[in-house]
Protein backbone atom coordinates (compact mmCIF):
# COMPACT_ATOMS: atom_id res chain seq x y z
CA UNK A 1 -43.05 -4.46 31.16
CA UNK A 2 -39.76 -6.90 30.38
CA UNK A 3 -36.77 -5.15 32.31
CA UNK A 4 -34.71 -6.46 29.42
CA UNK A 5 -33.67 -3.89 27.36
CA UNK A 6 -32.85 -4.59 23.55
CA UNK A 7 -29.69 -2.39 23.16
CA UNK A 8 -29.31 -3.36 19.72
CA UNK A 9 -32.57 -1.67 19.05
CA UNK A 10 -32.66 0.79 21.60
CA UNK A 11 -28.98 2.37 19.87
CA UNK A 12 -29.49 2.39 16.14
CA UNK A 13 -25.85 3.25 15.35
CA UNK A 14 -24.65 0.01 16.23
CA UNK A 15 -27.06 -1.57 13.01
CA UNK A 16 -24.24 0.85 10.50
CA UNK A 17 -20.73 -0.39 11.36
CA UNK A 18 -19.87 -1.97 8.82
CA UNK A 19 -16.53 -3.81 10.08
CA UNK A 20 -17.30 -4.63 13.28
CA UNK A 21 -18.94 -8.56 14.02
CA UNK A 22 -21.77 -8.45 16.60
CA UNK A 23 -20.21 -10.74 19.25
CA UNK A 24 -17.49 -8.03 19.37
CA UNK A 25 -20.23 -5.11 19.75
CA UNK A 26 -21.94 -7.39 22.53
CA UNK A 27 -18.22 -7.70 24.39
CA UNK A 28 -18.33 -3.54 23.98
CA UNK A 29 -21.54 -3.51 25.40
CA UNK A 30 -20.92 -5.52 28.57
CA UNK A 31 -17.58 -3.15 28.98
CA UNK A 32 -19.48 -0.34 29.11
CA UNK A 33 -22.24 -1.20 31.70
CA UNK A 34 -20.11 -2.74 33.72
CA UNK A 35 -18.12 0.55 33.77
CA UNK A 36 -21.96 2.35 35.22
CA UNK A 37 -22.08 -0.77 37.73
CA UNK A 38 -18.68 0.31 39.33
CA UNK A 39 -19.88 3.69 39.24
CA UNK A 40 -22.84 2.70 41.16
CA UNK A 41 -22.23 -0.05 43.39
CA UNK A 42 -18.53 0.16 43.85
CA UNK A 43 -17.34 -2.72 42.18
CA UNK A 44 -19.10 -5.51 39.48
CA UNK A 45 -17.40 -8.23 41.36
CA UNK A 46 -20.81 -9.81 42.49
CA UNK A 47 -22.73 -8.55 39.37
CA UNK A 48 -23.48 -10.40 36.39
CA UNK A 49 -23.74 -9.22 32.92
CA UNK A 50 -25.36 -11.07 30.46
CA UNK A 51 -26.19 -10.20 27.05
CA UNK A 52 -28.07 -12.37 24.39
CA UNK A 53 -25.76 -12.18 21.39
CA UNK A 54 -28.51 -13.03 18.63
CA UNK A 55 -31.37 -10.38 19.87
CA UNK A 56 -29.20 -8.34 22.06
CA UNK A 57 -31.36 -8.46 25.14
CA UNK A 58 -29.71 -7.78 28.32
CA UNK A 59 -29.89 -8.74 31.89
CA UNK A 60 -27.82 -7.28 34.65
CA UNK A 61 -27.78 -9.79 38.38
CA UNK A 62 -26.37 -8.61 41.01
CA UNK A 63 -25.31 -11.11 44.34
CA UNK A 64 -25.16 -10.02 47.86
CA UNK A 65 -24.20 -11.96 50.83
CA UNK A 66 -27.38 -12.28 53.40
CA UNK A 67 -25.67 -11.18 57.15
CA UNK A 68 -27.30 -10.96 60.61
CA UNK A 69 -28.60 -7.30 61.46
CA UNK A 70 -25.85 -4.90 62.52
CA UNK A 71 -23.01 -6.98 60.90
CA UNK A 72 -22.79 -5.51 57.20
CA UNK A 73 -19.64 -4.28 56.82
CA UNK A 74 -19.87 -3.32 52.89
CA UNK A 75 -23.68 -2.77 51.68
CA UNK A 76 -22.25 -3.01 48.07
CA UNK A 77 -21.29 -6.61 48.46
CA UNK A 78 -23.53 -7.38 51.62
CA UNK A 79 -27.18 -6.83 53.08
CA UNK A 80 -28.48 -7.53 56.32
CA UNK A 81 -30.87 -10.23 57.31
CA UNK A 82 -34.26 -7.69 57.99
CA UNK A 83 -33.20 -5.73 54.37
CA UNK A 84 -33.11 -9.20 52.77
CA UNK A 85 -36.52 -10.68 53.96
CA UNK A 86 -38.11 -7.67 52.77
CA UNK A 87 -37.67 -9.11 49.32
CA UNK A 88 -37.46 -12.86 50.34
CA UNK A 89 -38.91 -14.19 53.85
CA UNK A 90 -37.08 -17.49 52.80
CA UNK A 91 -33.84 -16.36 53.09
CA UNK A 92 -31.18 -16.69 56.05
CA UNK A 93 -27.82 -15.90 57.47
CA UNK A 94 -25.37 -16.86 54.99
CA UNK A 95 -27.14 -16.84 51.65
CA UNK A 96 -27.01 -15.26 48.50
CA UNK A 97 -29.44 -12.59 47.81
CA UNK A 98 -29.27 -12.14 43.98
CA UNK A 99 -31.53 -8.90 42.23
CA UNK A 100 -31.86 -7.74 39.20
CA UNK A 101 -30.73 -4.63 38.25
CA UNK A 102 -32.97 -2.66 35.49
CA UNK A 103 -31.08 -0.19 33.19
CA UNK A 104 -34.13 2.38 33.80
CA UNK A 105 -32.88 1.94 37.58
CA UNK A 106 -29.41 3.84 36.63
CA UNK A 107 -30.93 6.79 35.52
CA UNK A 108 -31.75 8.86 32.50
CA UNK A 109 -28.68 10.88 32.48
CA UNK A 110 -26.44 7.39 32.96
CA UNK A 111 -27.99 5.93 30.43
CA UNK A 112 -27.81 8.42 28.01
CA UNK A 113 -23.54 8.91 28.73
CA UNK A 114 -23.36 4.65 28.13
CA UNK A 115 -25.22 5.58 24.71
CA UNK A 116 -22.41 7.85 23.98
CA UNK A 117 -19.71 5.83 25.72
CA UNK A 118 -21.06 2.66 23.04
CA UNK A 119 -20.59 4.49 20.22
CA UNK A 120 -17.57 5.99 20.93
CA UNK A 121 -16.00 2.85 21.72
CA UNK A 122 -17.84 1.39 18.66
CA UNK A 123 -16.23 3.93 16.70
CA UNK A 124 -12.72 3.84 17.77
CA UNK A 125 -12.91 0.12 16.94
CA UNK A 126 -14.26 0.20 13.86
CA UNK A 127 -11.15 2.56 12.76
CA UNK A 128 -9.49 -0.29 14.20
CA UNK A 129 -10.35 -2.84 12.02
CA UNK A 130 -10.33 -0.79 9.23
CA UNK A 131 -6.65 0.18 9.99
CA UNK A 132 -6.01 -4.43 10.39
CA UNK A 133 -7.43 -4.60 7.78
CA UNK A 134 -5.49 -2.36 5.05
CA UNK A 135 -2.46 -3.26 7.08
CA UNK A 136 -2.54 -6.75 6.24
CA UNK A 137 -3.31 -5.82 2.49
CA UNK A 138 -0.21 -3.87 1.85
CA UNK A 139 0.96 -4.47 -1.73
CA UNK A 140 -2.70 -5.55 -2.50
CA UNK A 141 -5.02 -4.48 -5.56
CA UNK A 142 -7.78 -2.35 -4.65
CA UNK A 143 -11.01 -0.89 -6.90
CA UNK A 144 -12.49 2.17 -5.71
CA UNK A 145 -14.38 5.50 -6.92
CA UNK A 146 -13.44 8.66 -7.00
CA UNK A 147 -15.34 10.48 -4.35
CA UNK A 148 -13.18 14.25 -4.75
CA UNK A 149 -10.49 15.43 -6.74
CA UNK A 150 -8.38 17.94 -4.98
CA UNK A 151 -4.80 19.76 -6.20
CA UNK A 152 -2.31 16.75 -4.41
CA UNK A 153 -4.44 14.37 -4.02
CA UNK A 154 -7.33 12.17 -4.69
CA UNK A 155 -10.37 10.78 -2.09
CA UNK A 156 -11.15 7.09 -3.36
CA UNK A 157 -13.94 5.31 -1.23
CA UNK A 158 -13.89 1.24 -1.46
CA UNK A 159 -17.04 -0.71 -1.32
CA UNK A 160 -17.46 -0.16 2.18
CA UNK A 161 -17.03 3.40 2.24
CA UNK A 162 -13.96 3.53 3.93
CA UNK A 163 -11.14 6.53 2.37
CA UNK A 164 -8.60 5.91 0.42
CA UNK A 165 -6.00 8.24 -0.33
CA UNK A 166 -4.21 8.87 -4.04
CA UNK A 167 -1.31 11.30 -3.74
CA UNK A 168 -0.45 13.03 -7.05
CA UNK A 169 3.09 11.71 -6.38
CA UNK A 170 1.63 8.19 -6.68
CA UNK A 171 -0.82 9.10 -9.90
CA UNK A 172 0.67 7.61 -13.70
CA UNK A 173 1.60 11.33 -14.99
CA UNK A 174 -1.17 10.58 -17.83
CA UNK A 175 -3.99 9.86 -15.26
CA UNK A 176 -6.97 11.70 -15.63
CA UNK A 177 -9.86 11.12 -13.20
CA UNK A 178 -13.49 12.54 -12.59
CA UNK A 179 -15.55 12.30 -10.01
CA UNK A 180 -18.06 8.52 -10.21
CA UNK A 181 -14.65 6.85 -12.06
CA UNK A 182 -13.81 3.77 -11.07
CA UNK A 183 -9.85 3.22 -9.92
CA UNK A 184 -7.52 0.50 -9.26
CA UNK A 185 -4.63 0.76 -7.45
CA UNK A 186 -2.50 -1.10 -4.37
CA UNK A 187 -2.13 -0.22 -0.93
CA UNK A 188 1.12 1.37 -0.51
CA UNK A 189 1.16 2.37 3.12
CA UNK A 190 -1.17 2.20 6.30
CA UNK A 191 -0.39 4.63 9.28
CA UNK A 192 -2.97 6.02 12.24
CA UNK A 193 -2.59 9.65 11.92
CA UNK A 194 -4.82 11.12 15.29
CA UNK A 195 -6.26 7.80 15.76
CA UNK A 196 -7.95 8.04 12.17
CA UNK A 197 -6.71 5.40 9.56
CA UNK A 198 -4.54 6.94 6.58
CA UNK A 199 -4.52 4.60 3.94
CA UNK A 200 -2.61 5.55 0.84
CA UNK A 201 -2.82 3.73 -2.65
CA UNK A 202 -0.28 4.40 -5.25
CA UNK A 203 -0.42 3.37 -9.55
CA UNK A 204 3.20 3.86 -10.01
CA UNK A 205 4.54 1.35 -7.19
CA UNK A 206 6.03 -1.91 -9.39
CA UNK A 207 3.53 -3.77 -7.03
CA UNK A 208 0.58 -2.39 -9.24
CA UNK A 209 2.07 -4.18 -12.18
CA UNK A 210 2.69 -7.22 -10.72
CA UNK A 211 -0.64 -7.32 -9.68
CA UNK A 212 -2.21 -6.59 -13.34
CA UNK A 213 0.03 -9.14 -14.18
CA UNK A 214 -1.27 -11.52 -11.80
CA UNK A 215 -4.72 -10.79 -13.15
CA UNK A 216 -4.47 -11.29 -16.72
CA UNK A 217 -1.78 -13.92 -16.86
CA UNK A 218 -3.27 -17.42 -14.90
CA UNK A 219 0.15 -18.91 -15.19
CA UNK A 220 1.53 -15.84 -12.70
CA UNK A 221 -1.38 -16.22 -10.70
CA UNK A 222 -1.12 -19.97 -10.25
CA UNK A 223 2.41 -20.00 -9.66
CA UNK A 224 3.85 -21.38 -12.97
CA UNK A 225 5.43 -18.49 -13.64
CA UNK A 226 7.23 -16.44 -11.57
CA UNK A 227 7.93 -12.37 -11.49
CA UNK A 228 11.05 -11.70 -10.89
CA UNK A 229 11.63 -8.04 -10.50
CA UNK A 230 9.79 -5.25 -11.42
CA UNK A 231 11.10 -1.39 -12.28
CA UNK A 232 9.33 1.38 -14.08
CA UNK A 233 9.12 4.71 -15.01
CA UNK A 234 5.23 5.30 -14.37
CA UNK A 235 3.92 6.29 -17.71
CA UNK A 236 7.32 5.65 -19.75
CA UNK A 237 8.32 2.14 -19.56
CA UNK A 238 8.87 -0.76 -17.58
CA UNK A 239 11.04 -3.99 -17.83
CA UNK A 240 9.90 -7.07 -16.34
CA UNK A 241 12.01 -9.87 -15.61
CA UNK A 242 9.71 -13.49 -15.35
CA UNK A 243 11.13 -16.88 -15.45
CA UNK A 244 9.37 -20.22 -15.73
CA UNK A 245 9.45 -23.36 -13.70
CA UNK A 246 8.07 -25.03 -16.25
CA UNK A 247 10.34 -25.79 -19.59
CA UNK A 248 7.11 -26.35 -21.77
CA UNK A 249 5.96 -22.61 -20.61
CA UNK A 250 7.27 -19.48 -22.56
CA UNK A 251 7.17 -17.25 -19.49
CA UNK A 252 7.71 -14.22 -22.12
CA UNK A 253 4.86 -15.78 -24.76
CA UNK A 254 2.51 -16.36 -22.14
CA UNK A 255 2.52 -12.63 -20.33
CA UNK A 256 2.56 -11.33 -24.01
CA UNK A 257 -0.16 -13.12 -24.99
CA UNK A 258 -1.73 -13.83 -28.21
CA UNK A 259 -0.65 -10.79 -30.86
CA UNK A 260 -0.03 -9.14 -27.13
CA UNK A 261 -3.95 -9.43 -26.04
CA UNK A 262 -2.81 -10.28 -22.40
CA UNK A 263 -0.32 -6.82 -21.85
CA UNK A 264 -2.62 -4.34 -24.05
CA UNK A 265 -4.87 -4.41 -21.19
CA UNK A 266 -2.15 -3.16 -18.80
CA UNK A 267 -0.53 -1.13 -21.20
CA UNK A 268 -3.62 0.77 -21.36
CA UNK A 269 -4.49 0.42 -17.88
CA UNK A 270 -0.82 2.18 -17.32
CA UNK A 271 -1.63 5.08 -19.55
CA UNK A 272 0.46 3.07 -22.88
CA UNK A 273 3.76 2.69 -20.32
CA UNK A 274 5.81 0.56 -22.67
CA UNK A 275 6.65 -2.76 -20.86
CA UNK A 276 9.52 -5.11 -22.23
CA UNK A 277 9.27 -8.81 -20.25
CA UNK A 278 12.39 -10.54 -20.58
CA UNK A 279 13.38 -13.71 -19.42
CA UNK A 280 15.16 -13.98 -16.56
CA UNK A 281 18.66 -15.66 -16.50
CA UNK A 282 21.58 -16.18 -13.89
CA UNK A 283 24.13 -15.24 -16.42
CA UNK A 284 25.01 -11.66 -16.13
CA UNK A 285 26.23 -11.10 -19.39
CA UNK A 286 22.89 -12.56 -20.83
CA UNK A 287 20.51 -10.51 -18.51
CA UNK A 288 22.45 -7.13 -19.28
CA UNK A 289 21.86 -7.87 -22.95
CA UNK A 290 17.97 -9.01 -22.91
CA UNK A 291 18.01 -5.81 -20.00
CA UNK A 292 18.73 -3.62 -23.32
CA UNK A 293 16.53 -4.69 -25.42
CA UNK A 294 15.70 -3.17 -28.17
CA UNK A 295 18.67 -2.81 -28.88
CA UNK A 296 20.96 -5.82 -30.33
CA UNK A 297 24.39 -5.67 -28.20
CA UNK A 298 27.62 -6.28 -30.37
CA UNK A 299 30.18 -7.68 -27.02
CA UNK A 300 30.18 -7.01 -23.03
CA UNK A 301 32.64 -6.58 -20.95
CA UNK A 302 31.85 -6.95 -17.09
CA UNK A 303 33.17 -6.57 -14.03
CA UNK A 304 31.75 -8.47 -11.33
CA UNK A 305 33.43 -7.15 -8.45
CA UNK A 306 32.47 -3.35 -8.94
CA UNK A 307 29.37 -4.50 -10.74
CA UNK A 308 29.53 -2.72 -13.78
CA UNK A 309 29.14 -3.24 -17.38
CA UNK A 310 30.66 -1.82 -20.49
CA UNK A 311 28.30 -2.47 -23.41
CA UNK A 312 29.32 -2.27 -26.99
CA UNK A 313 26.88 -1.76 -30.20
CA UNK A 314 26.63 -0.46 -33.21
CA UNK A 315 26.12 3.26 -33.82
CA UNK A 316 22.92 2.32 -35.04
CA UNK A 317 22.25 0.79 -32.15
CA UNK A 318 23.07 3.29 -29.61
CA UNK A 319 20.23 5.03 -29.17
CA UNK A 320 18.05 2.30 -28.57
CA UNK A 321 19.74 1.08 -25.72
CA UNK A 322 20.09 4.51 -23.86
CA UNK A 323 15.98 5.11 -25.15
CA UNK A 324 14.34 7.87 -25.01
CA UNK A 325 15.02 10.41 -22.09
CA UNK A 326 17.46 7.35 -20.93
CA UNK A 327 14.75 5.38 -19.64
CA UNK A 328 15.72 2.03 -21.22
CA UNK A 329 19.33 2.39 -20.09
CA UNK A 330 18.56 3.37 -16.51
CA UNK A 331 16.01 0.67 -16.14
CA UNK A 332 18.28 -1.93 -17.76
CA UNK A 333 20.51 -1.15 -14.92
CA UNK A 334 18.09 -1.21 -11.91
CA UNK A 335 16.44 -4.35 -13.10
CA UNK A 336 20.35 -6.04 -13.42
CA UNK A 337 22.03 -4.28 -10.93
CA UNK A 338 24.79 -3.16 -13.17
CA UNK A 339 25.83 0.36 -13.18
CA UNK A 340 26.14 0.10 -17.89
CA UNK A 341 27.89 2.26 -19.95
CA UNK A 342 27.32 1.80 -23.95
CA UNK A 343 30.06 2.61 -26.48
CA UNK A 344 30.59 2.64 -30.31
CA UNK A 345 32.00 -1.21 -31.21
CA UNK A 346 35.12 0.52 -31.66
CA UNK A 347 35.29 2.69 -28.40
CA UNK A 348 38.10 1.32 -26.04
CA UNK A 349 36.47 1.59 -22.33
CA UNK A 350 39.97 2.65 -21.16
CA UNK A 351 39.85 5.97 -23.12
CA UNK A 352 36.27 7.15 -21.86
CA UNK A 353 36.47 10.21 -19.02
CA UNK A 354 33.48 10.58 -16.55
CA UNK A 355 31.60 13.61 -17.47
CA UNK A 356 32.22 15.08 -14.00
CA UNK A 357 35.75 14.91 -14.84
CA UNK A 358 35.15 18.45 -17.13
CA UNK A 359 33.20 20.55 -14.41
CA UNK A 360 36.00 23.33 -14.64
CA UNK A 361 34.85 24.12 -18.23
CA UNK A 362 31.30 22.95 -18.47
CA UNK A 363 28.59 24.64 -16.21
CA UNK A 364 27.27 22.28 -13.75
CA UNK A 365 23.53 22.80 -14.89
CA UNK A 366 24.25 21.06 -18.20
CA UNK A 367 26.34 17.95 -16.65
CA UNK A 368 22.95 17.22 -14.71
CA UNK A 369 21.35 17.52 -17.87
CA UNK A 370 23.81 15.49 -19.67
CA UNK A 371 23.67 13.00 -16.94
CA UNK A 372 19.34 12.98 -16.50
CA UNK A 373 19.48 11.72 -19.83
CA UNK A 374 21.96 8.75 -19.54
CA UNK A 375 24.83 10.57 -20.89
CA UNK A 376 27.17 10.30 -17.64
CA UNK A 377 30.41 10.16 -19.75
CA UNK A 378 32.84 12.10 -22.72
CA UNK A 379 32.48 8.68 -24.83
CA UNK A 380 28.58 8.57 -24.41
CA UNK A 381 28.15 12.54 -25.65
CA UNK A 382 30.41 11.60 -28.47
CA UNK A 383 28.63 8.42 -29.79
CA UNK A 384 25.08 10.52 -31.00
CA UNK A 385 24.83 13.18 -33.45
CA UNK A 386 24.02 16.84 -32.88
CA UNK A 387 20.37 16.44 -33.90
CA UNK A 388 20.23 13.27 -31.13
CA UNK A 389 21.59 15.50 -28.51
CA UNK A 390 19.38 18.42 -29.25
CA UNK A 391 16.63 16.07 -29.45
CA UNK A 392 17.50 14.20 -26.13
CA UNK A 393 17.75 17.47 -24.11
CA UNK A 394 16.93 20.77 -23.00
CA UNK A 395 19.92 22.31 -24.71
CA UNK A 396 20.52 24.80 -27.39
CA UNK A 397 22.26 24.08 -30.75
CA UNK A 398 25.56 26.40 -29.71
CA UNK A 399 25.72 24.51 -26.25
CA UNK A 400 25.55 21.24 -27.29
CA UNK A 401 28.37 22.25 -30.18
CA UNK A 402 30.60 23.72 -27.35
CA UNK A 403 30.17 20.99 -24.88
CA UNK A 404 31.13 18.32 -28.48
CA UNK A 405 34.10 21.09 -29.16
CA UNK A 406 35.14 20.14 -25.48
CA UNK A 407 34.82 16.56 -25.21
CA UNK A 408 36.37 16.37 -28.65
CA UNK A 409 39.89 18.01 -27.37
CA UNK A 410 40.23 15.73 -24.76
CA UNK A 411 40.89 12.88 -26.97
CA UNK A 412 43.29 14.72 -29.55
């Protein structure tokens, strides 16, 4: 019988990870029996581990140095002459006596804690690379299936099996998923939590658009054109600022697509989040006013230094431009980095009053209502109808007539 021992074969775990190469398992191996050696001998100074990376065989030599009877001062790294030419007659004073070492010689029990050692170790790096490897894919589309639904959160398992995290806080509010359904998403954030890898995924991160983007528009993908900046409101809308490096490209035509074939598959993909691309411009005063589209701006008035913008429209036109629940207005202003206020065309900025500015008489509840919905000043209460306001909020009929009755004496 061959005292090589196929550890490949002999430890059928090793044939299921999944991440790790075999030259790295072999390195493992070699760690780990050289880890019984010292236990053994001492020290694996004078021993020699070798292990055949394409079959796994191994093959442990250990080298002694041959001294006269009487004179061995370490047995682990010497032998004495009459020990010696029991195994070799040939051999004098000064050589090296080299044996192999046969894993049955360490012992059941030894062998059977380096089987558990090996896959230990085995396992710990496998986590390892599975942790490198979502690490270095931050930001990056992923497809997975939905393995179990629970109240917070959702387990997603990727090709290889590995877990995948879906926090409710980073689910579209309009997702609905069952168990078998495939799900895309990005990597949002890697950690080790007890030396287990936590990798969460997230649909509402701009990076998810961008990357939908990427796939159905080649032009994005190949560089031609060029995102911007990204903001949403998962599930509400989303403005998308693209610019081309190429004048014969309509950055704006091309993510559209033909009668919009390119977005409808990430509008649907986003649960029918309404996504305005606009063309990206260094001129402020242009970028505020394709920020607000739909609505058509009358004049602007900006000032650069506290970065903030005073738009005026039409009354028609007002509502548009805050949109509804104030999404289009606060979005306008993340994408441009404008804090915007929208008037009447007649409104002079200098008469408005910040809506804070009437806490003594209005309850602060309905400010932060007032204020959730875009409507952060007297001017921009004024400028819709009682219907609008109703409409726009959680308020009743008599509160939103007091808080106009209010607003309304300031400017008398």
């Amino acid at each position: 019988m061959s005292s090589n021992i196929n550890l490949i074969d002999s430890f059928q775990e090793f044939k299921e990870f999944k991440n790790i190469d075999r030259p790295t398992v072999i390195t493992v191996l070699e760690e780990v029996f050289r880890s019984m050696i010292r236990k053994r001998f001492g020290t694996d100074e004078n021993v020699d581990v070798i292990v055949n990376p394409d079959n796994g065989d191994l093959e442990i030599w250990r080298t002694r140095v041959v001294m006269e009877d009487g004179f061995s001062e370490d047995d682990d790294l010497e032998i004495e002459l009459a020990e010696a030419h029991q195994y070799d007659p040939d051999l004098e004073v000064g050589d090296d006596y080299i044996e192999q070492i046969t894993l049955e010689s360490f012992g059941r029990r030894a062998i059977l804690a380096a089987r558990q050692t090996l896959v230990s170790k085995v396992l710990e790096l496998e986590k390892d690379e599975v942790f490198k490897k979502y690490k270095d894919r931050e930001g990056e589309l992923v497809i997975g299936e939905v393995y179990q639904i629970w109240k917070k959160e959702i387990l997603v398992l990727d090709e290889d099996g590995n877990e995948l995290i879906l926090p409710k806080t980073e689910q579209i509010p309009a997702d609905y998923f069952k168990k078998g359904d495939s799900i895309r998403a990005v990597v949002s954030k890697v950690d080790m939590m007890n030396s287990n890898p936590k990798i969460i995924i997230s649909r509402t991160a701009p990076e998810f658009l961008q990357r939908l983007f990427e796939l159905e528009v080649p032009e994005i993908f190949d560089g031609l054109i060029t995102i911007k900046k990204i903001v949403r409101e998962p599930g509400e809308r989303a403005k998308v600022a693209v610019e081309s490096y190429d004048d014969r490209i309509d950055p704006v035509g091309a993510c559209v697509g033909m009668k919009g074939s390119r977005i409808h598959g990430i509008v649907r993909e986003l649960r029918n989040e309404n996504i305005d691309v606009i063309n990206f411009t260094t001129n402020h005063s242009l970028y505020i006013t394709r920020a607000l589209s739909p609505a058509r701006i009358s004049s602007i008035k900006i000032d650069e230094d506290g970065k903030a913008a005073a738009v005026y429209l039409k009354p028609d036109q007002v509502s548009l431009a805050i949109g509804r629940g104030g999404h289009n207005i606060k979005l306008a202003g993340k994408l441009t980095g404008y804090e915007i206020d929208v008037y009447r065309e007649n409104d002079e900025i200098e008469e408005d009053v910040d809506i804070e500015e009437f806490a003594d008489e209005i309850d602060s509840w309905i400010i932060d209502e007032l204020k959730r919905v875009g409507l952060d000043s007297a001017k921009s209460v004024l400028t819709l109808s009682h219907e609008e306001l109703v409409r726009r909020t959680d308020l009743e009929e008599d509160t939103i007539q007091e808080i106009v009755r209010i607003l309304q004496s300031e400017f008398e």
